[in-house]
C-alpha atoms as a PDB file:
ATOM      1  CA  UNK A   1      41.187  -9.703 -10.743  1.00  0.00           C
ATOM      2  CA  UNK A   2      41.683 -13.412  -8.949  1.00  0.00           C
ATOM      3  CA  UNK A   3      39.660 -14.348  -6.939  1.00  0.00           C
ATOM      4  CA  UNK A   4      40.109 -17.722  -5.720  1.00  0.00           C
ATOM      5  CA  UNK A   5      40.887 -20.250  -8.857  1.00  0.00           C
ATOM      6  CA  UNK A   6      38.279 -17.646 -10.424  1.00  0.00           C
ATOM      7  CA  UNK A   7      39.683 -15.124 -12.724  1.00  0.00           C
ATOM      8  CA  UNK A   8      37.238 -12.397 -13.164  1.00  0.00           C
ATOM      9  CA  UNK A   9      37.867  -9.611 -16.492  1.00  0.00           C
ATOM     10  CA  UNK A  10      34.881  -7.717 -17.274  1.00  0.00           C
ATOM     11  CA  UNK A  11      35.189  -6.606 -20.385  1.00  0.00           C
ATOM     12  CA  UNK A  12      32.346  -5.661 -22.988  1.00  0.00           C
ATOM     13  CA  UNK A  13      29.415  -6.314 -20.111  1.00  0.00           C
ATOM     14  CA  UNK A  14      26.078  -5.256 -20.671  1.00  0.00           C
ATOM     15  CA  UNK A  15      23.434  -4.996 -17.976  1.00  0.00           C
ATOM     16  CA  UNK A  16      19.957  -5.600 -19.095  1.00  0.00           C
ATOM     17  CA  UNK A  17      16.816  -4.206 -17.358  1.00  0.00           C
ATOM     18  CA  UNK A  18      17.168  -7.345 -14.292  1.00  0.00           C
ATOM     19  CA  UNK A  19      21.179  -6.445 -14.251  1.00  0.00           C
ATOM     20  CA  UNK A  20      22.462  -3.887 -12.031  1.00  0.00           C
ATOM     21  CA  UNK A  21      26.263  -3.193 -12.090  1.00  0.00           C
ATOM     22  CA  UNK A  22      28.147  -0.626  -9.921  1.00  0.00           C
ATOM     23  CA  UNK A  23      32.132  -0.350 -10.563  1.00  0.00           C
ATOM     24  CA  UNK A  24      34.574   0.500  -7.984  1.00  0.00           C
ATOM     25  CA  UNK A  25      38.583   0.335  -8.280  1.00  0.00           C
ATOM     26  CA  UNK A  26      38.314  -0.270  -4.587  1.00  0.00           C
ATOM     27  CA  UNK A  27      38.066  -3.911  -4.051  1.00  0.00           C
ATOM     28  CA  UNK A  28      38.009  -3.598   0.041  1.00  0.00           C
ATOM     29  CA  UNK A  29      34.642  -1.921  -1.072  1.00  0.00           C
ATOM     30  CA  UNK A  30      33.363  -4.078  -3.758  1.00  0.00           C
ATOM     31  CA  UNK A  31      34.183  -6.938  -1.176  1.00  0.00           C
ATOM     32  CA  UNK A  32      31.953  -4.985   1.787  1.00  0.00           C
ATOM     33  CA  UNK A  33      28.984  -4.593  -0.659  1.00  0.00           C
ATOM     34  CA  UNK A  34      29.432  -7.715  -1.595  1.00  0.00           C
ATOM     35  CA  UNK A  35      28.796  -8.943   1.857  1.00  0.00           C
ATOM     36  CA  UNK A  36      26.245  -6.758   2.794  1.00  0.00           C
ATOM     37  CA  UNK A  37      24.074  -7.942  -0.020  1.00  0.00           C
ATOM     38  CA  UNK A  38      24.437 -11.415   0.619  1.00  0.00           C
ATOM     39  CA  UNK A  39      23.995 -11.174   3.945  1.00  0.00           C
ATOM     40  CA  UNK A  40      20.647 -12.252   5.489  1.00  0.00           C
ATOM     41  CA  UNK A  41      19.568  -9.064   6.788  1.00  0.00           C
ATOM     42  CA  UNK A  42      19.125  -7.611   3.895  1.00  0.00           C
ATOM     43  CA  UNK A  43      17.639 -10.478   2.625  1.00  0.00           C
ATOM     44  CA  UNK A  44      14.958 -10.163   5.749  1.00  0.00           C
ATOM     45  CA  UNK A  45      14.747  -6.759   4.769  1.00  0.00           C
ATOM     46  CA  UNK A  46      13.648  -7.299   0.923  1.00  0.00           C
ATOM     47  CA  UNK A  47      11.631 -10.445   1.332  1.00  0.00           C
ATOM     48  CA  UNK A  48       8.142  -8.648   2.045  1.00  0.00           C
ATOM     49  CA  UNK A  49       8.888  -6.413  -0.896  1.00  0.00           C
ATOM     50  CA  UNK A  50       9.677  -9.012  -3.628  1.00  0.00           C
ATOM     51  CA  UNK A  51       7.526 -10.149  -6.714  1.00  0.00           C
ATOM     52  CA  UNK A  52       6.467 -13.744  -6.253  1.00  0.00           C
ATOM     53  CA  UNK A  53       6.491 -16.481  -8.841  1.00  0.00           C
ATOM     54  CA  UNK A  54       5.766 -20.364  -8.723  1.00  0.00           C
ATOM     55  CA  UNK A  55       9.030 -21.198  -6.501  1.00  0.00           C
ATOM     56  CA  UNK A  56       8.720 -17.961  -4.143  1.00  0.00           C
ATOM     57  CA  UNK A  57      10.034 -14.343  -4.193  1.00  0.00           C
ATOM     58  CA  UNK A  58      12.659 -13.281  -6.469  1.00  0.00           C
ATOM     59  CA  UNK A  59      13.733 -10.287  -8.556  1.00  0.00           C
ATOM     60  CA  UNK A  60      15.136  -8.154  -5.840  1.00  0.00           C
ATOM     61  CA  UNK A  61      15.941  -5.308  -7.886  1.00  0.00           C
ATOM     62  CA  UNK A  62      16.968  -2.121  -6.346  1.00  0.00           C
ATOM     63  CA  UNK A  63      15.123  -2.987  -3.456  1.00  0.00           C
ATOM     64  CA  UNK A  64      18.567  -3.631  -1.346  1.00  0.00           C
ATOM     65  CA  UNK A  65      19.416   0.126  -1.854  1.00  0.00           C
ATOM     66  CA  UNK A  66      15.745   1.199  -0.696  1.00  0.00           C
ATOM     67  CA  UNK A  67      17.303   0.291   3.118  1.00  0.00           C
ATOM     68  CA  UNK A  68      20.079   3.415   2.497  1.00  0.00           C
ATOM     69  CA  UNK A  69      23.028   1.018   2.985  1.00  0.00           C
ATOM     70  CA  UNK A  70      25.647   2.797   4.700  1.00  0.00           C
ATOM     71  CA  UNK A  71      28.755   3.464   2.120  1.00  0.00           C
ATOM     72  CA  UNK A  72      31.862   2.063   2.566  1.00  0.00           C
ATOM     73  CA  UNK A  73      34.211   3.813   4.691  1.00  0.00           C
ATOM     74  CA  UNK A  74      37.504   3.030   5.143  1.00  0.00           C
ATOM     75  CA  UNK A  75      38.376   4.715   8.029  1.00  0.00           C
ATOM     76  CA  UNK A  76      35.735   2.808   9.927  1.00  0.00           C
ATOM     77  CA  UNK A  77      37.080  -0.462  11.435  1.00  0.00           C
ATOM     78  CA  UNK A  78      33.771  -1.772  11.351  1.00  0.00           C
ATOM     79  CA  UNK A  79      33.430  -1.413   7.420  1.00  0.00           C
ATOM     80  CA  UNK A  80      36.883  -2.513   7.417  1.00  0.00           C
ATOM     81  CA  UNK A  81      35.934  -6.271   8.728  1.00  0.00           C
ATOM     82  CA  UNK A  82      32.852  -6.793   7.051  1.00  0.00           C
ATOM     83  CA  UNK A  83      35.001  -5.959   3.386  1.00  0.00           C
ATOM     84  CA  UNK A  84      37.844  -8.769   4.816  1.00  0.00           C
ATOM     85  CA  UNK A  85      35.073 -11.332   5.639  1.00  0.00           C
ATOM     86  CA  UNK A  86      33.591 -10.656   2.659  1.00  0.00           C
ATOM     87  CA  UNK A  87      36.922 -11.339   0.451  1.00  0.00           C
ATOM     88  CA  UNK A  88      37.251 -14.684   2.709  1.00  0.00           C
ATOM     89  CA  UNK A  89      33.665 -15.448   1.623  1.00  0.00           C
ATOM     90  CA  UNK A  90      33.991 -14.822  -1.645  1.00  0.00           C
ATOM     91  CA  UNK A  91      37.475 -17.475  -1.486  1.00  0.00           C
ATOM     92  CA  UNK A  92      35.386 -19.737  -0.127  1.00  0.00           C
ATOM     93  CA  UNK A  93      32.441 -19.438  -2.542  1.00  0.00           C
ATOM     94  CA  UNK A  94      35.243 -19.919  -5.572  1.00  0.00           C
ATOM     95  CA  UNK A  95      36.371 -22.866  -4.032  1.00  0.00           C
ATOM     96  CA  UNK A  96      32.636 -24.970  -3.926  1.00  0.00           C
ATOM     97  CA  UNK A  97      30.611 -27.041  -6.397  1.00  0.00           C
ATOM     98  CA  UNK A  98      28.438 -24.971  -8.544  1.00  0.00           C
ATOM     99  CA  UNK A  99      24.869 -24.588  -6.502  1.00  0.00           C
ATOM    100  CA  UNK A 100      22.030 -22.840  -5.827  1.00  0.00           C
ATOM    101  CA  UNK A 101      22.816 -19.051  -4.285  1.00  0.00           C
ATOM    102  CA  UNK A 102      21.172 -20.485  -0.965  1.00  0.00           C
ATOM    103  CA  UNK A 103      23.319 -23.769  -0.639  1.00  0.00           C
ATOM    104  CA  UNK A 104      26.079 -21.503  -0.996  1.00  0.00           C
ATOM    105  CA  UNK A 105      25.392 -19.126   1.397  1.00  0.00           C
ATOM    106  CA  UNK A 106      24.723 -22.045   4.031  1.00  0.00           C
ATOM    107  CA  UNK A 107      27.881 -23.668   3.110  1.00  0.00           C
ATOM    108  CA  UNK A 108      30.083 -20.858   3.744  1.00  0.00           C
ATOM    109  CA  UNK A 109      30.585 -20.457   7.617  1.00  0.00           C
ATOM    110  CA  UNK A 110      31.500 -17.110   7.791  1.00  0.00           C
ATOM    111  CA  UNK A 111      28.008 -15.743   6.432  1.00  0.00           C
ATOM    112  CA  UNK A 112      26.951 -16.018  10.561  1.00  0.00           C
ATOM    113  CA  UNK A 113      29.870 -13.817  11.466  1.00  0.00           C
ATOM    114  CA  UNK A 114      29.137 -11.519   8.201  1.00  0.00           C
ATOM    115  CA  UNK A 115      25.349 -11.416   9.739  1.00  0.00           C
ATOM    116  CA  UNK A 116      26.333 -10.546  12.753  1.00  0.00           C
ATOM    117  CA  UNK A 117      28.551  -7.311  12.531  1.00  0.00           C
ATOM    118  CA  UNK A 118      25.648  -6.184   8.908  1.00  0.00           C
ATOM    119  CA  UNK A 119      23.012  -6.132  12.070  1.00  0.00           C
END
């Protein structure tokens, strides 16, 4: 898969106890889940739930799929939009600097519009 100047082939992965992994031969849905869960509503959602350490919360876990997150569709336009934003996104994100998950997120304009419709 391309994504960007980013080539992505999984091959011989393994998740450890902190690593979730879901696969999909979608990519309009890999590209809506990826949105939702970069999206700052589910971070609001998480953040009273998180372990703390020295720098703040972290380890989020499972705790994004505690909120039942509604599964893609794609007969629903709505779902539809959120999965193209978050392929732009994603574009976008390939194209920056390597940064913190947070600078990233802040640099990439269309996380408002992404907010907005994961509301």
């Amino acid at each position: 898969m391309q994504i960007g100047k980013a080539k992505i082939s999984p091959s011989g992965f393994v998740a450890d106890y902190k690593s979730y992994w879901f696969g999909t031969s979608d990519a309009e849905e890999a590209f809506y889940l990826a949105a939702i869960l970069n999206s700052d509503v589910i971070d609001q959602m998480i953040k009273p739930y998180q372990s703390r350490g020295k720098f703040g919360p972290r380890d989020i876990g499972r705790l994004p799929f505690e909120f039942n997150l509604p599964r893609f569709d794609p007969e629903k336009k709505l779902h539809k939009q959120i999965a193209a934003l978050g392929l732009k996104a994603t574009q976008e994100a390939a194209d920056l600097p390597k940064m913190s998950r947070l600078k990233i997120k802040a640099a990439i304009p269309l996380m408002k519009e992404i907010n907005k419709l994961v509301l």
